[in-house]
PDB file of N, CA and C in Angstrom:
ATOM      1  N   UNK A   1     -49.531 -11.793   7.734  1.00  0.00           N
ATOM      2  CA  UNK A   1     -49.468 -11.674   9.161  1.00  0.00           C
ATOM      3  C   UNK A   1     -50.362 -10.522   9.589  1.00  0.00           C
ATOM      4  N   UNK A   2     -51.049 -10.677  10.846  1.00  0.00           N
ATOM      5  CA  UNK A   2     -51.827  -9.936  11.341  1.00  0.00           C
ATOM      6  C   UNK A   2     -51.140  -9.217  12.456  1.00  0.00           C
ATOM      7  N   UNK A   3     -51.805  -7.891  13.169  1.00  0.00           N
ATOM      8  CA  UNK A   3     -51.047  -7.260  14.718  1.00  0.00           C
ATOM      9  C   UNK A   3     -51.210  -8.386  15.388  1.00  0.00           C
ATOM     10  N   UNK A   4     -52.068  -9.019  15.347  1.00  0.00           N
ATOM     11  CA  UNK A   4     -52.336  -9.733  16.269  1.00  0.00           C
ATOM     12  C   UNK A   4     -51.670 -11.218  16.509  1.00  0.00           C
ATOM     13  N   UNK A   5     -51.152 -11.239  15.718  1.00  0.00           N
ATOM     14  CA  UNK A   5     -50.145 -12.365  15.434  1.00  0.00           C
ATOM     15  C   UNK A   5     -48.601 -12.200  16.244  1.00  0.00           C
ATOM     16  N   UNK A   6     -48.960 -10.859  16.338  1.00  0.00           N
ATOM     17  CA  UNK A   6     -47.559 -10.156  17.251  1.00  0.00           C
ATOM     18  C   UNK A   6     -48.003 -10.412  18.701  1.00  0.00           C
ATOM     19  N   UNK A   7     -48.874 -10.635  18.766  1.00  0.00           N
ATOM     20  CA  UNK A   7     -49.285 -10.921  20.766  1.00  0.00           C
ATOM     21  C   UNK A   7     -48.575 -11.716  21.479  1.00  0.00           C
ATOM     22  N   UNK A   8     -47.556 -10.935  22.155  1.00  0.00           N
ATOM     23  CA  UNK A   8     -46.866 -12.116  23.315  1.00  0.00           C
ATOM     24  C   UNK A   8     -45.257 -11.036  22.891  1.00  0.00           C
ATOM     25  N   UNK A   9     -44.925 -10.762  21.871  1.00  0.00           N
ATOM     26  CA  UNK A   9     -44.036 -10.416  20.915  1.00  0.00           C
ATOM     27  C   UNK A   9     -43.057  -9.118  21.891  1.00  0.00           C
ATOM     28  N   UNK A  10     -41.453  -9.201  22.217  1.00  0.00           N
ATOM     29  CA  UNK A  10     -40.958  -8.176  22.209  1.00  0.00           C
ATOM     30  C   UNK A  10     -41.001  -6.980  21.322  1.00  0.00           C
ATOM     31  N   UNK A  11     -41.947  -5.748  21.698  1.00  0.00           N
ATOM     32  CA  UNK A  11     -41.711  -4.935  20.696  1.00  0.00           C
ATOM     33  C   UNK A  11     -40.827  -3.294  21.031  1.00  0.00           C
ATOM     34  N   UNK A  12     -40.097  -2.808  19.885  1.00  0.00           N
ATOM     35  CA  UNK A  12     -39.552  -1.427  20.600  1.00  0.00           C
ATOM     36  C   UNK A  12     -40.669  -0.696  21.074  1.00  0.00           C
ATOM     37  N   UNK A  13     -39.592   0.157  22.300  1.00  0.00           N
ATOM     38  CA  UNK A  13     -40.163   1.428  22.563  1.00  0.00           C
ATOM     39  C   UNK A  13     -39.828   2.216  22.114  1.00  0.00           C
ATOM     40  N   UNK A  14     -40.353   3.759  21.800  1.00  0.00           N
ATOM     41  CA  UNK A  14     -39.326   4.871  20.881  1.00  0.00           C
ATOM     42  C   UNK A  14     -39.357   6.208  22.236  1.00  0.00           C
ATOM     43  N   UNK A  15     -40.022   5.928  23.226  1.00  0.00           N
ATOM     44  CA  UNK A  15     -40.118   6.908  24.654  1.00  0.00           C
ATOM     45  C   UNK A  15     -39.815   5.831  25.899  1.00  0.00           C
ATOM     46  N   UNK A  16     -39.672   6.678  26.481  1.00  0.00           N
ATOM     47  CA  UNK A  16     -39.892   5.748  28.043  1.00  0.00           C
ATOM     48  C   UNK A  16     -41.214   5.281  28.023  1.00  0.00           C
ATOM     49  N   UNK A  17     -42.169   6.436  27.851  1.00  0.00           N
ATOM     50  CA  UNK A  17     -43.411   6.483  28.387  1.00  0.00           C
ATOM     51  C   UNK A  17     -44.399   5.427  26.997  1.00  0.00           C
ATOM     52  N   UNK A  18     -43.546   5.316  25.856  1.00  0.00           N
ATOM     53  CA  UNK A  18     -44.470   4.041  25.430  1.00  0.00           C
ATOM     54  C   UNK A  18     -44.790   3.152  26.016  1.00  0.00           C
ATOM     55  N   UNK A  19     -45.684   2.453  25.860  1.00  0.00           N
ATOM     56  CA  UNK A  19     -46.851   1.219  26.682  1.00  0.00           C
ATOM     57  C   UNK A  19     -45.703   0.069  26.106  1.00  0.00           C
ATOM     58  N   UNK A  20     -45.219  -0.950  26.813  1.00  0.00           N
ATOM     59  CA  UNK A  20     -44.348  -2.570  26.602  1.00  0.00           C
ATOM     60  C   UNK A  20     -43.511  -2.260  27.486  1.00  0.00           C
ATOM     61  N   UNK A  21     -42.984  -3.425  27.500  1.00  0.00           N
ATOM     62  CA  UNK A  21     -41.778  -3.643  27.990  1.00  0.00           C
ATOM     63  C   UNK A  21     -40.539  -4.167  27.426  1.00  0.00           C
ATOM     64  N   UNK A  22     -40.496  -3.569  25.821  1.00  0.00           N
ATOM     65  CA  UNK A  22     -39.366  -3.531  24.789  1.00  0.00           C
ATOM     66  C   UNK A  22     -38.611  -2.778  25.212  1.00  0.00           C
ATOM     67  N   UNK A  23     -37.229  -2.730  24.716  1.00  0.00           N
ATOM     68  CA  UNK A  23     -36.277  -1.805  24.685  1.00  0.00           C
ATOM     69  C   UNK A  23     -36.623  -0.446  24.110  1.00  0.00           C
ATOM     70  N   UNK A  24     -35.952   0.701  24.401  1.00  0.00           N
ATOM     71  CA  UNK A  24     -36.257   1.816  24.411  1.00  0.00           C
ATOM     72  C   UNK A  24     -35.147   2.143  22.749  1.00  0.00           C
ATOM     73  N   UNK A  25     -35.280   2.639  22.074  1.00  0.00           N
ATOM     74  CA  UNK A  25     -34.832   3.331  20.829  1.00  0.00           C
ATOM     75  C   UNK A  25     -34.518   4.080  20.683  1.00  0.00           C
ATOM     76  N   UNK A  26     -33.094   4.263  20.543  1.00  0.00           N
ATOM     77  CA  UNK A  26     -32.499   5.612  20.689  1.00  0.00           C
ATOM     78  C   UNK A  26     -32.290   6.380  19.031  1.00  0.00           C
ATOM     79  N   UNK A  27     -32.186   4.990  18.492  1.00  0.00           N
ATOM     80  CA  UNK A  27     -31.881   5.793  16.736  1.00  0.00           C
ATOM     81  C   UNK A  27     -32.057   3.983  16.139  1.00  0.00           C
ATOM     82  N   UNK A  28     -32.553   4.789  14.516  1.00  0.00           N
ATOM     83  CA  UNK A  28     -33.033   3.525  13.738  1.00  0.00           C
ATOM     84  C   UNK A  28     -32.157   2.474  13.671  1.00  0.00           C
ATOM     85  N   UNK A  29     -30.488   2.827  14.189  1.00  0.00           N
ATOM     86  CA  UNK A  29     -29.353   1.721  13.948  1.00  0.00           C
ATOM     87  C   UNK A  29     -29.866   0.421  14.806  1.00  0.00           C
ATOM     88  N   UNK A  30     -30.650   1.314  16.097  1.00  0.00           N
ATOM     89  CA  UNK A  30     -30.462  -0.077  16.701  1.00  0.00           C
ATOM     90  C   UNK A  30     -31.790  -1.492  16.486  1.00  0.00           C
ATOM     91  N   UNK A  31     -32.268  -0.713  15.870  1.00  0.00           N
ATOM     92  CA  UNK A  31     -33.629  -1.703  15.227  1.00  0.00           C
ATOM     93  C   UNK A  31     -33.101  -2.950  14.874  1.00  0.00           C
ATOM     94  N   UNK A  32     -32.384  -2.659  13.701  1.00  0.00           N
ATOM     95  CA  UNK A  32     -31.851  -3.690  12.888  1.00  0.00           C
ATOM     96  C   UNK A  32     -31.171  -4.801  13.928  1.00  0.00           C
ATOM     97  N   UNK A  33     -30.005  -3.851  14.870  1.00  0.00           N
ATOM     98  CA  UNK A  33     -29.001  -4.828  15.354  1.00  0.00           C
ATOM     99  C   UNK A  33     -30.357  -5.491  16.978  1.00  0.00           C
ATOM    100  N   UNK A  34     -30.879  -4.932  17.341  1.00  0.00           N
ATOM    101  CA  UNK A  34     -32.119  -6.056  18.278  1.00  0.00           C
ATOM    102  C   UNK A  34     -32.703  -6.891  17.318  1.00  0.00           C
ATOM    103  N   UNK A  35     -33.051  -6.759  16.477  1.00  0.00           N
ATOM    104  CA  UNK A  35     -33.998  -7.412  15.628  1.00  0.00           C
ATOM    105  C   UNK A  35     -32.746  -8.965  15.400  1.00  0.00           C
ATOM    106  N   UNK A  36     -31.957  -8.512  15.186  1.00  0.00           N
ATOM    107  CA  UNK A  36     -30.321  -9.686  14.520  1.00  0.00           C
ATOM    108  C   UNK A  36     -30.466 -10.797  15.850  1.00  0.00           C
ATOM    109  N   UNK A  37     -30.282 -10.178  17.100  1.00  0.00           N
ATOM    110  CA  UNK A  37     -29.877 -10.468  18.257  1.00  0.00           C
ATOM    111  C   UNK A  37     -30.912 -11.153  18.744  1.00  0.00           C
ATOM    112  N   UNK A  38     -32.010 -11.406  18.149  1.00  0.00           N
ATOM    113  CA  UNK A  38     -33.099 -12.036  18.597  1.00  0.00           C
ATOM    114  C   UNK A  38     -33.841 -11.313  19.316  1.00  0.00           C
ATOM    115  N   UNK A  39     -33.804 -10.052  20.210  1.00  0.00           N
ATOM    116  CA  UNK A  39     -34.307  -9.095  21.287  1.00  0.00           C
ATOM    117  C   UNK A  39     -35.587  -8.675  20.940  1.00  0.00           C
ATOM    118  N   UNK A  40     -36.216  -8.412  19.804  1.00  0.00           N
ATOM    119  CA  UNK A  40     -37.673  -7.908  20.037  1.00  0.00           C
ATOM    120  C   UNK A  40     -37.384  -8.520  18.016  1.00  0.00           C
ATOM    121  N   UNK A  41     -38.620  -7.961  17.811  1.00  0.00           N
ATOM    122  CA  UNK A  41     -39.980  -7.621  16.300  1.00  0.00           C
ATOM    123  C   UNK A  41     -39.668  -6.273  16.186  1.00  0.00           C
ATOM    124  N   UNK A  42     -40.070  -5.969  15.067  1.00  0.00           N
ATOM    125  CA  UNK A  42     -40.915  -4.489  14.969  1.00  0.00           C
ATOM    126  C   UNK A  42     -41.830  -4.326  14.033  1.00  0.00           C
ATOM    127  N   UNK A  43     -42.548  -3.513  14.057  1.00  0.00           N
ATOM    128  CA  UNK A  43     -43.434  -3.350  13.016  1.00  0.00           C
ATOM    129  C   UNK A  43     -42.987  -1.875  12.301  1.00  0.00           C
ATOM    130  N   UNK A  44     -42.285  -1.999  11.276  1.00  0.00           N
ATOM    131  CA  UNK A  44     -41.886  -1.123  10.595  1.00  0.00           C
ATOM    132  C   UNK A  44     -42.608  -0.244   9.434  1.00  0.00           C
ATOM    133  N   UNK A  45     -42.165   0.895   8.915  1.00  0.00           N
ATOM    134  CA  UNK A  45     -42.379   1.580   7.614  1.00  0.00           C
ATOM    135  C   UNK A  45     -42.204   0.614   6.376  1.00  0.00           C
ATOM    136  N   UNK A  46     -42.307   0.178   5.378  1.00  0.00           N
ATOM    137  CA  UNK A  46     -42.370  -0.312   4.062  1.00  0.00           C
ATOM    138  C   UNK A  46     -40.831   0.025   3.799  1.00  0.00           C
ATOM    139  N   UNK A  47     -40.615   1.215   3.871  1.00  0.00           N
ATOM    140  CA  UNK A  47     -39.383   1.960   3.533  1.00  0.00           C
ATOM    141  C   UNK A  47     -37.964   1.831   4.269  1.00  0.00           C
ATOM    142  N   UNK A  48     -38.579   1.362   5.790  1.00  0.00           N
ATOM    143  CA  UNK A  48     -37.272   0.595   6.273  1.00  0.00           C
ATOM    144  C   UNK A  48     -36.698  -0.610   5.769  1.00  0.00           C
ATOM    145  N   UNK A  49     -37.968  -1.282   6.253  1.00  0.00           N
ATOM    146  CA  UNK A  49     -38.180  -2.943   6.280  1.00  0.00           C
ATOM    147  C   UNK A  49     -36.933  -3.544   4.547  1.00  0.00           C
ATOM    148  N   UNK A  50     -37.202  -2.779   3.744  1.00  0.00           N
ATOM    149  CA  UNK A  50     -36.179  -3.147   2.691  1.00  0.00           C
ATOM    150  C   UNK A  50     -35.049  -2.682   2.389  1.00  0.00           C
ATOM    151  N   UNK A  51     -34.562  -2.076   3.900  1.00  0.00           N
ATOM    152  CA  UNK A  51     -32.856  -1.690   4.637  1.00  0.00           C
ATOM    153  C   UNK A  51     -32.285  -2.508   5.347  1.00  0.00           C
ATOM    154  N   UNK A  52     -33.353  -3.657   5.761  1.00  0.00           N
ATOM    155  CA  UNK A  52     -32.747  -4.141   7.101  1.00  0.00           C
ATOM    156  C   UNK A  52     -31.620  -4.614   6.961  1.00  0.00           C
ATOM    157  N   UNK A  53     -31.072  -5.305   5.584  1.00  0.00           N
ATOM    158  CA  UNK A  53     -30.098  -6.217   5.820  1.00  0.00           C
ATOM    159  C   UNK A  53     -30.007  -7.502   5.343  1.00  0.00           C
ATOM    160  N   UNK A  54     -29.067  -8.181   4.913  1.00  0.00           N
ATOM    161  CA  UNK A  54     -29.577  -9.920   4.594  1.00  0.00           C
ATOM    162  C   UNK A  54     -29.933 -10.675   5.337  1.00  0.00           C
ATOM    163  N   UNK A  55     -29.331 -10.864   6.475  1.00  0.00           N
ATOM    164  CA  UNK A  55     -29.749 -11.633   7.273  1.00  0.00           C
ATOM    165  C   UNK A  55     -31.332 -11.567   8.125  1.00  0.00           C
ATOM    166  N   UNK A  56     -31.759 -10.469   8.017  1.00  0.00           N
ATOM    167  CA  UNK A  56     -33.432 -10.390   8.441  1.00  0.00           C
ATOM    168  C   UNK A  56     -34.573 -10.114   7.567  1.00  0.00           C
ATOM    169  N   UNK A  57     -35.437 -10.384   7.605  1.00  0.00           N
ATOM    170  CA  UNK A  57     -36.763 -10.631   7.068  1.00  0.00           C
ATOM    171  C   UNK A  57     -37.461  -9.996   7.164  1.00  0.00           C
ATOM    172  N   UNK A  58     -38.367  -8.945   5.925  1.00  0.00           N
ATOM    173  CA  UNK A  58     -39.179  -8.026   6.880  1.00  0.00           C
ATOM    174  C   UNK A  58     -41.151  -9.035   5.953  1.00  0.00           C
ATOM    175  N   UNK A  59     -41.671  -8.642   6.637  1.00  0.00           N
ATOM    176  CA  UNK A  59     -43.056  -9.858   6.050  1.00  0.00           C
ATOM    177  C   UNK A  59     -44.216  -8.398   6.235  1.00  0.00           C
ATOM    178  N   UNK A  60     -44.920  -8.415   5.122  1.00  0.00           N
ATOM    179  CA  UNK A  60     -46.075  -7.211   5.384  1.00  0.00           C
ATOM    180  C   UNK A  60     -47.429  -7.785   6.469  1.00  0.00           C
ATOM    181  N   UNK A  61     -47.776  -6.691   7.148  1.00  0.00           N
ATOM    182  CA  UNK A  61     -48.445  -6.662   8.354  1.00  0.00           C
ATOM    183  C   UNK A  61     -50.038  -6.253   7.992  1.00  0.00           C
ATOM    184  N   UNK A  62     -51.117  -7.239   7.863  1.00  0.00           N
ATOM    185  CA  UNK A  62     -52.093  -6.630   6.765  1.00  0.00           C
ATOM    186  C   UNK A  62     -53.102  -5.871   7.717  1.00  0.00           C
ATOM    187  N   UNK A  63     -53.379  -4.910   6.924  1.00  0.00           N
ATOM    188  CA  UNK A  63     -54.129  -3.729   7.505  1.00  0.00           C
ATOM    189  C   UNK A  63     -53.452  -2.772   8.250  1.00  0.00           C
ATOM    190  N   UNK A  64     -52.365  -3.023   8.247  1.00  0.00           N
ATOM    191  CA  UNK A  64     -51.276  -1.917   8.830  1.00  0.00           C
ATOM    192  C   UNK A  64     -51.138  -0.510   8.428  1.00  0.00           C
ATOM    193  N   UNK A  65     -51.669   0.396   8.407  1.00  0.00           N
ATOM    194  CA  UNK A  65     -51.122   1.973   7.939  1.00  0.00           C
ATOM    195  C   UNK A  65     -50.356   2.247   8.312  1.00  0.00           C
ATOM    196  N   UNK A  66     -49.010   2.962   8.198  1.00  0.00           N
ATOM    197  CA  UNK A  66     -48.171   3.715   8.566  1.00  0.00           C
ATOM    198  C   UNK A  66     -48.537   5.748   8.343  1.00  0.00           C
ATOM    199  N   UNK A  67     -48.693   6.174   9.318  1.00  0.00           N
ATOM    200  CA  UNK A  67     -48.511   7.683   8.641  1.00  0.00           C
ATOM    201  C   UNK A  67     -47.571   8.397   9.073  1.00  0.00           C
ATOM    202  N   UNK A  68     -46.998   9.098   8.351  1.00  0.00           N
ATOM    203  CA  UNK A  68     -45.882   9.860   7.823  1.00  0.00           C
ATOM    204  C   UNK A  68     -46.154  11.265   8.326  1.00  0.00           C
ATOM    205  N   UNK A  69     -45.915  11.738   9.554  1.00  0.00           N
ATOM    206  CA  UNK A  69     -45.927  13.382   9.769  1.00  0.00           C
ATOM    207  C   UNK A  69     -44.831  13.568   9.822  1.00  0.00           C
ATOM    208  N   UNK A  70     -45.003  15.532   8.992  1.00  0.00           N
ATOM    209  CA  UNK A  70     -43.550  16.354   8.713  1.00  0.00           C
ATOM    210  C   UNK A  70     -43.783  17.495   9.835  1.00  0.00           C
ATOM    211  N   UNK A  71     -43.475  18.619  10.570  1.00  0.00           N
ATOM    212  CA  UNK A  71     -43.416  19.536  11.141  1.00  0.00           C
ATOM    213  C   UNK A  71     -42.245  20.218  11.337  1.00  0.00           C
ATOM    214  N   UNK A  72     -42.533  21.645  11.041  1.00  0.00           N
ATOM    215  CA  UNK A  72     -41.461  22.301  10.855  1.00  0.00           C
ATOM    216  C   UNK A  72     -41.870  24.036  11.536  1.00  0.00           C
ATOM    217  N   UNK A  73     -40.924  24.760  11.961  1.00  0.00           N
ATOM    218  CA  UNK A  73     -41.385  25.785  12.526  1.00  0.00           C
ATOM    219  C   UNK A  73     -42.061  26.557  11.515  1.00  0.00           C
ATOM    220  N   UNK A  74     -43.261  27.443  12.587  1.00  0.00           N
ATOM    221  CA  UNK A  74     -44.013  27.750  11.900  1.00  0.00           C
ATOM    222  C   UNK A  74     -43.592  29.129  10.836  1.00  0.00           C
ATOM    223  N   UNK A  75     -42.428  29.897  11.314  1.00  0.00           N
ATOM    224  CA  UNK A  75     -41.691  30.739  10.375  1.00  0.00           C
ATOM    225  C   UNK A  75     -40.311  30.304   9.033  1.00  0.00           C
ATOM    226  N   UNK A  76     -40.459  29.021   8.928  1.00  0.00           N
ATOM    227  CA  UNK A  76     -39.913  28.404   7.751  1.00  0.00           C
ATOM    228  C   UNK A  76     -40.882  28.985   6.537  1.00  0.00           C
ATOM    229  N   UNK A  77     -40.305  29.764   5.272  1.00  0.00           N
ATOM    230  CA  UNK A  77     -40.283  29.405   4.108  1.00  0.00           C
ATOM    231  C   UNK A  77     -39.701  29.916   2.887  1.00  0.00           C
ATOM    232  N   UNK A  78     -38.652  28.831   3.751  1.00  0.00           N
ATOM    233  CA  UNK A  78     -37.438  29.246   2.113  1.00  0.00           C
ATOM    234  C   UNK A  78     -37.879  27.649   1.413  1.00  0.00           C
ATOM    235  N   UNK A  79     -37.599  27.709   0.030  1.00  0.00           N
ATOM    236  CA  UNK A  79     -37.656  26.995  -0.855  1.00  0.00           C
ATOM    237  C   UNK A  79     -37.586  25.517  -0.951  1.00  0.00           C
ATOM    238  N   UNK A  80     -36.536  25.537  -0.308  1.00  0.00           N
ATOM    239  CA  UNK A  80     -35.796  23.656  -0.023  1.00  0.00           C
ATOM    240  C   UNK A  80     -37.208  23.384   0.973  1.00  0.00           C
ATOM    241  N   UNK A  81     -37.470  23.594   1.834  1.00  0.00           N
ATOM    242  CA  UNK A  81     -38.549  23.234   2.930  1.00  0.00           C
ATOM    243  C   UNK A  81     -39.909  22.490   1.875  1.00  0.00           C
ATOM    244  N   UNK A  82     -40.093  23.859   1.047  1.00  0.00           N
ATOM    245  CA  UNK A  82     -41.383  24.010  -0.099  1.00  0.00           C
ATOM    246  C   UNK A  82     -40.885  22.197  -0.470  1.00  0.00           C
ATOM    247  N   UNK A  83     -40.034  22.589  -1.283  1.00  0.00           N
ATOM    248  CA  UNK A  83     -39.963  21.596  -2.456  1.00  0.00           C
ATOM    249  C   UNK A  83     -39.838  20.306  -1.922  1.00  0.00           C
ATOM    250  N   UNK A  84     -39.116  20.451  -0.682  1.00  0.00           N
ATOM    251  CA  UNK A  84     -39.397  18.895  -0.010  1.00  0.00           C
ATOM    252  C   UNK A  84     -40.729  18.301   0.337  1.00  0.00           C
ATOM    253  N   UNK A  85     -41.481  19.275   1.406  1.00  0.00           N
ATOM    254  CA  UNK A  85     -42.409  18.730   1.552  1.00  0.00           C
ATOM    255  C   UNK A  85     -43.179  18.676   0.592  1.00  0.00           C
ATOM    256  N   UNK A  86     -43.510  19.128  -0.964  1.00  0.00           N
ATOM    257  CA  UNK A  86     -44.338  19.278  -1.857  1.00  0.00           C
ATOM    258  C   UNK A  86     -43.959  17.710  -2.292  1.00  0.00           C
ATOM    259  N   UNK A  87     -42.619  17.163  -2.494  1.00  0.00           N
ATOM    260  CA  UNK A  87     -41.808  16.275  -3.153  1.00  0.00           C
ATOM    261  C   UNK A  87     -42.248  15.133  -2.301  1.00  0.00           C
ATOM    262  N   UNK A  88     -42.803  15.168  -0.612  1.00  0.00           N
ATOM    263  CA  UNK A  88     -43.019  14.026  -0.095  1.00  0.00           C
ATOM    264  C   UNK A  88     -44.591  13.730  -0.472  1.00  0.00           C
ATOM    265  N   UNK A  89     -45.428  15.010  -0.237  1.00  0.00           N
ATOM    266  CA  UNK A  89     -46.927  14.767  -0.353  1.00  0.00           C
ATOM    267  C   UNK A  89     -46.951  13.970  -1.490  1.00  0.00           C
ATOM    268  N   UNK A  90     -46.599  14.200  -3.028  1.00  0.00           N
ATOM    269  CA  UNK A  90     -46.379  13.265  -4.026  1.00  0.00           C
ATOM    270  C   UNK A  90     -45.900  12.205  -4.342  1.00  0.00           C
ATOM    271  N   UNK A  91     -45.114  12.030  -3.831  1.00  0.00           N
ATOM    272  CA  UNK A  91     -44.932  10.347  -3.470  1.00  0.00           C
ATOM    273  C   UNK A  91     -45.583   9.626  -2.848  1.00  0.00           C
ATOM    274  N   UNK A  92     -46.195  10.016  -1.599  1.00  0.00           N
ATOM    275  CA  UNK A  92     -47.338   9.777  -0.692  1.00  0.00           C
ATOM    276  C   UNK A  92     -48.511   9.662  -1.348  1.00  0.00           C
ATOM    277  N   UNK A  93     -48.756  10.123  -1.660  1.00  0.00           N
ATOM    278  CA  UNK A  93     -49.988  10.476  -2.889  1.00  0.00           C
ATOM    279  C   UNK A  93     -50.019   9.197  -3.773  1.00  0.00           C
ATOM    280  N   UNK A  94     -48.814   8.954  -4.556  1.00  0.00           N
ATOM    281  CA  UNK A  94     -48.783   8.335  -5.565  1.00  0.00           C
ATOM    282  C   UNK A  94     -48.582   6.934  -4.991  1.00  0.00           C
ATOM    283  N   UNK A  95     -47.905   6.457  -3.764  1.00  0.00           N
ATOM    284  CA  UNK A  95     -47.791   5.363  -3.206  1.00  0.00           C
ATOM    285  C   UNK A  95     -48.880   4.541  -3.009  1.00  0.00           C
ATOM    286  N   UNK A  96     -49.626   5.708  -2.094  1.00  0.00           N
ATOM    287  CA  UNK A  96     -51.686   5.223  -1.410  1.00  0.00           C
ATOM    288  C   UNK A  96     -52.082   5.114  -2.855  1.00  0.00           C
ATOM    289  N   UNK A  97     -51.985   5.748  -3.761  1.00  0.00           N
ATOM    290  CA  UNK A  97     -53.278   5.166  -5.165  1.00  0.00           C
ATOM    291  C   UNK A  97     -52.446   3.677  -5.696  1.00  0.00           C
ATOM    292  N   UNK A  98     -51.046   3.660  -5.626  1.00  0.00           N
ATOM    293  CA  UNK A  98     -50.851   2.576  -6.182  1.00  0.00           C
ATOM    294  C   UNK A  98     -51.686   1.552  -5.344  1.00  0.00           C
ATOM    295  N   UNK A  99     -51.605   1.297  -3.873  1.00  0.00           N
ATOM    296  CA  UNK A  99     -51.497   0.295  -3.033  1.00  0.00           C
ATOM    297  C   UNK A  99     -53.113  -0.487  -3.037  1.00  0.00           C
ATOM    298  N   UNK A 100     -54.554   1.270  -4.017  1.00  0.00           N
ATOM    299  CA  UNK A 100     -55.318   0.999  -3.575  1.00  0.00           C
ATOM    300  C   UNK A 100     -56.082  -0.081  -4.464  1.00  0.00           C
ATOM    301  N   UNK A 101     -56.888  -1.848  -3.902  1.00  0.00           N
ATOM    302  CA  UNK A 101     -57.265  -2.051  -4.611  1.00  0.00           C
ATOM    303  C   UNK A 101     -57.983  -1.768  -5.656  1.00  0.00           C
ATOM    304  N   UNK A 102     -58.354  -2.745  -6.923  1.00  0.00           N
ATOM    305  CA  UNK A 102     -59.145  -2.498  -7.867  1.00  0.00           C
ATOM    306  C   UNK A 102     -60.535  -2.264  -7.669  1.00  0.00           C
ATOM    307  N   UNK A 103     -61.419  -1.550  -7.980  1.00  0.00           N
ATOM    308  CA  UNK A 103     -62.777  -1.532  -7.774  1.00  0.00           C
ATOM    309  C   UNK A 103     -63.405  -2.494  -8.817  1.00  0.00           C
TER     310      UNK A 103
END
């Protein structure tokens, strides 16, 4: 499936001020239960999409990137902060080389 395959498509909003005329998103619970209800699509993270549930379907979206920003105040640094974000860049890391084709 392509974005463009989504054209016409209820999709969430996660602000007011996002561009559609989807429902607005208050927290990830309600993804799942619009998505059940017939109410919109979404185009999700990799990492959701295999939470949703039995009853829904998640299908990969080709050429889709997702990126992943962390932010945290700029006077954080105790340890747990370190090791998390060190712990996400590496997975991240290791995810994009898996995903990338063969040369």
């Amino acid at each position: 499936m392509r974005m463009a395959d989504l054209a016409g498509e209820i999709l969430p909003r996660w602000t007011a001020e996002s561009p559609g005329g989807g429902p607005i998103i208050r927290d990830t619970g309600q993804v799942a239960e619009l998505i059940a209800l017939g109410r919109m699509v979404a185009v999700l993270p990799e990492s959701v999409g295999c939470h949703l549930g039995r009853d829904l379907v998640a299908i990969p979206v080709e050429g889709r990137r997702t990126t992943l920003l962390a932010a945290w105040s700029e006077d954080r640094r105790d340890r747990a902060l370190a090791g998390f974000i060190r712990s996400a860049a590496e997975t991240a890391a290791m995810r994009s080389a898996h995903r990338r084709p063969a040369s």
